[in-house]
N, C-alpha and C. Protein backbone atom coordinates (compact mmCIF):
# COMPACT_ATOMS: atom_id res chain seq x y z
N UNK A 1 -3.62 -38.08 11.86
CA UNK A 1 -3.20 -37.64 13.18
C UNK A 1 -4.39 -37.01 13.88
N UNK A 2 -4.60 -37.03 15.30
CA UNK A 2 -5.60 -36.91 15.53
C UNK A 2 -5.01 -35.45 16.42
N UNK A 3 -4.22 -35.11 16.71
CA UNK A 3 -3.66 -33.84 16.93
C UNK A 3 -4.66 -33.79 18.23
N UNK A 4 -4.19 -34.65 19.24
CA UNK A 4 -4.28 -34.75 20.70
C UNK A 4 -3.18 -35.47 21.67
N UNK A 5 -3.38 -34.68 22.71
CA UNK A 5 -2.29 -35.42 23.88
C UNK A 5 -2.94 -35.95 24.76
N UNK A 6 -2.22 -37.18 25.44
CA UNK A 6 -2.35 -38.04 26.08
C UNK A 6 -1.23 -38.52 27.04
N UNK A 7 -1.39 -38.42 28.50
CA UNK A 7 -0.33 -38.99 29.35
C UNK A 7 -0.65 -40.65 29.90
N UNK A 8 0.37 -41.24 29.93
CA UNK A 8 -0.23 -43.03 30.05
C UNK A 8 1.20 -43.11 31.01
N UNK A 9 0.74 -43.35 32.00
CA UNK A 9 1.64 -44.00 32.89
C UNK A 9 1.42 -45.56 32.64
N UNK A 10 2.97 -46.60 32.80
CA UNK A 10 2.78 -47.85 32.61
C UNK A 10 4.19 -48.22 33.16
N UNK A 11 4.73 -49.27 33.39
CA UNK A 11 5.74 -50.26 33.22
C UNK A 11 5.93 -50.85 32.44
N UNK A 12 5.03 -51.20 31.22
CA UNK A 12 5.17 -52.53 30.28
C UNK A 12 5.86 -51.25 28.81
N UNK A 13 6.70 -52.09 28.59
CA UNK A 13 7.91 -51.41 27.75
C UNK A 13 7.50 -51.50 26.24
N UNK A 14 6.65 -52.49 26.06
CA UNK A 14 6.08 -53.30 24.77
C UNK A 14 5.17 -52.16 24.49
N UNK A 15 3.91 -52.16 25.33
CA UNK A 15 3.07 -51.09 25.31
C UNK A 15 3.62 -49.46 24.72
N UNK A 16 4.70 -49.06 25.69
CA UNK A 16 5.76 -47.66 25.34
C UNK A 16 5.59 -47.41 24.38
N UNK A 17 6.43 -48.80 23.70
CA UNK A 17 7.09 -48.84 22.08
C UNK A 17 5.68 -49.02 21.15
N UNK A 18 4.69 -49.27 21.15
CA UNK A 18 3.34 -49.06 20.70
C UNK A 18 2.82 -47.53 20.28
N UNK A 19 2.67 -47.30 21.64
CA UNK A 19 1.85 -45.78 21.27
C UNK A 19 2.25 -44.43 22.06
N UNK A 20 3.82 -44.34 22.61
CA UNK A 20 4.28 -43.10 22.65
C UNK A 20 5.17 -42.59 21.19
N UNK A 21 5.43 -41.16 21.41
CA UNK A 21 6.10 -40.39 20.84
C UNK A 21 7.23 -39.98 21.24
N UNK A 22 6.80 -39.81 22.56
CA UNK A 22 7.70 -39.14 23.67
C UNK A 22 7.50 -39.87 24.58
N UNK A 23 8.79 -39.93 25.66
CA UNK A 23 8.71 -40.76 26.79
C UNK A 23 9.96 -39.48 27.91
N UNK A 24 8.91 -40.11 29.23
CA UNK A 24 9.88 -39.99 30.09
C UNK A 24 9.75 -40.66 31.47
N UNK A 25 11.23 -41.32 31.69
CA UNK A 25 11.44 -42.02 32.73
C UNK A 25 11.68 -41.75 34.17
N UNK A 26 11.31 -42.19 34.82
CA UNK A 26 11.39 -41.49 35.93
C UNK A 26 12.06 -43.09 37.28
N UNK A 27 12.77 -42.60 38.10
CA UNK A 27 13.30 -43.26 38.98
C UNK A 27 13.63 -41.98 40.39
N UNK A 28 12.71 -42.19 41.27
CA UNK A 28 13.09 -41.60 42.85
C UNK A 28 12.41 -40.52 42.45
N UNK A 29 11.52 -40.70 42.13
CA UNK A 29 10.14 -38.88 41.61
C UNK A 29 11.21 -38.32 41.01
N UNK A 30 12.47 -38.40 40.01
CA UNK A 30 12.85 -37.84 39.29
C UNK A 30 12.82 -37.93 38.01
N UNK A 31 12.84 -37.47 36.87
CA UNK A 31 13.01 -37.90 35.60
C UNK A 31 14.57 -38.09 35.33
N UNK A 32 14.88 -39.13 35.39
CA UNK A 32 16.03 -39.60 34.91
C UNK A 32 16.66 -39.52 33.21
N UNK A 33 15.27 -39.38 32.03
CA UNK A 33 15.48 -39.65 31.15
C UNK A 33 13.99 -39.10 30.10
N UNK A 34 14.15 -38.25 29.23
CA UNK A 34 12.92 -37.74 28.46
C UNK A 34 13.35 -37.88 26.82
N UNK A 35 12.60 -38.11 26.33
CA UNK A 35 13.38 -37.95 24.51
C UNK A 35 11.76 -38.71 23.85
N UNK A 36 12.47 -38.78 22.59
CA UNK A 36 12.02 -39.64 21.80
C UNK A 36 11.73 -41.00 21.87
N UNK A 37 10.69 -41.70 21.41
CA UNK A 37 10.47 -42.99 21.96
C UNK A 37 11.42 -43.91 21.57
N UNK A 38 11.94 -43.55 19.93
CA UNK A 38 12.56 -44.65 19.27
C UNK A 38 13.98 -44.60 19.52
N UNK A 39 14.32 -43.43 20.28
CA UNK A 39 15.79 -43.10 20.82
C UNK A 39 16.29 -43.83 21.84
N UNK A 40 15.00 -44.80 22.83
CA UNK A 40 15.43 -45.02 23.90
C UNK A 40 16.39 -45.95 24.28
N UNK A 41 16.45 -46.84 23.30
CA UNK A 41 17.81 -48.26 23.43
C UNK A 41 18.79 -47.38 22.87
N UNK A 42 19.13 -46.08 22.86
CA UNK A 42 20.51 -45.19 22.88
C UNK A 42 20.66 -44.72 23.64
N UNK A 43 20.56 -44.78 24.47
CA UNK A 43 20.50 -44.17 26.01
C UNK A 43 21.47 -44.90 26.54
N UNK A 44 22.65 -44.23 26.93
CA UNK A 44 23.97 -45.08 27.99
C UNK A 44 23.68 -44.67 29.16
N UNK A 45 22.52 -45.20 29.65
CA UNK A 45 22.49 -44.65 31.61
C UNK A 45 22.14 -45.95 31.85
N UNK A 46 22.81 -46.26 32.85
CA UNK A 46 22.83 -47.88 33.45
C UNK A 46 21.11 -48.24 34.21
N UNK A 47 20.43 -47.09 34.48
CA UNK A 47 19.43 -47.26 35.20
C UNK A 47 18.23 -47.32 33.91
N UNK A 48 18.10 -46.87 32.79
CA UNK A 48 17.62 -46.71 31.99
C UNK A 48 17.72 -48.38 31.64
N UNK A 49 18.92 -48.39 30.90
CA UNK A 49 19.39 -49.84 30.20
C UNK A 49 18.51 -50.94 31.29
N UNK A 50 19.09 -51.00 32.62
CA UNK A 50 18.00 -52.16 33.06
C UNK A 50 16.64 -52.18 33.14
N UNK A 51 16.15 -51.18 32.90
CA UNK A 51 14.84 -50.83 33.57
C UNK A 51 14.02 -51.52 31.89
N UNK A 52 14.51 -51.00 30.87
CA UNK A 52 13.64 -51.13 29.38
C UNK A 52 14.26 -52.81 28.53
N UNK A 53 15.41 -53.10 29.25
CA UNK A 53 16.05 -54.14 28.90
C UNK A 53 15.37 -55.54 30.22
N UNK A 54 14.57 -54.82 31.29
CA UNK A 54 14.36 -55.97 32.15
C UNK A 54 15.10 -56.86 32.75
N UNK A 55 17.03 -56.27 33.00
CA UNK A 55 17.71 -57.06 33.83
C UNK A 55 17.27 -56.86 34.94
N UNK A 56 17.96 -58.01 35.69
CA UNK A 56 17.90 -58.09 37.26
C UNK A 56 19.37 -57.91 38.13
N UNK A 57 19.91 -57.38 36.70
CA UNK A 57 21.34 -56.84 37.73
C UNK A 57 21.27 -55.51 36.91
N UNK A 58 22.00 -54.54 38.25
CA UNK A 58 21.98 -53.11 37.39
C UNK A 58 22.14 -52.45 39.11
N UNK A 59 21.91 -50.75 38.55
CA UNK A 59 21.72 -50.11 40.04
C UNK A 59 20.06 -50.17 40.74
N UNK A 60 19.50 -50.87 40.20
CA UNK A 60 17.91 -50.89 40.77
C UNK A 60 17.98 -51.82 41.30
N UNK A 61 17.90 -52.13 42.94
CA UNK A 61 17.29 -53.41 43.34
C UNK A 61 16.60 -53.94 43.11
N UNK A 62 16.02 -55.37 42.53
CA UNK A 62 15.01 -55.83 42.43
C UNK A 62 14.78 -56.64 44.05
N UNK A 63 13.62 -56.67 44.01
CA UNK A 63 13.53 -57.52 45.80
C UNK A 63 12.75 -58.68 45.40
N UNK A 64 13.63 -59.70 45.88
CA UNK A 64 13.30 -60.99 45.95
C UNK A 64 13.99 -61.86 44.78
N UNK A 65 15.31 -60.77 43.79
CA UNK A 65 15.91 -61.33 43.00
C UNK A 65 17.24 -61.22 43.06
N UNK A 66 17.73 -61.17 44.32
CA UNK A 66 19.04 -61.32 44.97
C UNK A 66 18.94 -59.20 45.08
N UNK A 67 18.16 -59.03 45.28
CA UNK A 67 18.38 -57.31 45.29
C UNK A 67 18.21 -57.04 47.14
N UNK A 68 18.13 -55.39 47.71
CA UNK A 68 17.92 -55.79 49.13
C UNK A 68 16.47 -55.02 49.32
């Protein structure tokens, strides 16, 4: 362990699951969601679920994929 911190902003979910510990999500400059990395497919929040699952239906518009 190299007993240092590091903040990594990203979108790519693959990456996340790589080299966090901790995560937190954020939607509308809010954090919607903070925990553990390996906790995160337990998470019952609909905005969460699409966002790490990559649907295109959910409460997040996507634009240009039937979203507005």
């Amino acid at each position: 362990m190299l007993n240092a911190t590091a903040i990594t902003i990203t979108h790519d979910i693959n990456s996340m699951r790589r080299i966090a510990d901790e995560v937190a999500l954020l939607f509308g400059g809010k954090i919607m969601w903070r925990g553990k990395a390996d906790k995160i497919d337990e998470v019952a929040n609909p905005y969460i679920d699409q966002f790490i699952h990559g649907k295109l239906d959910g409460p997040i518009p996507v634009l240009g994929f039937g979203g507005k």
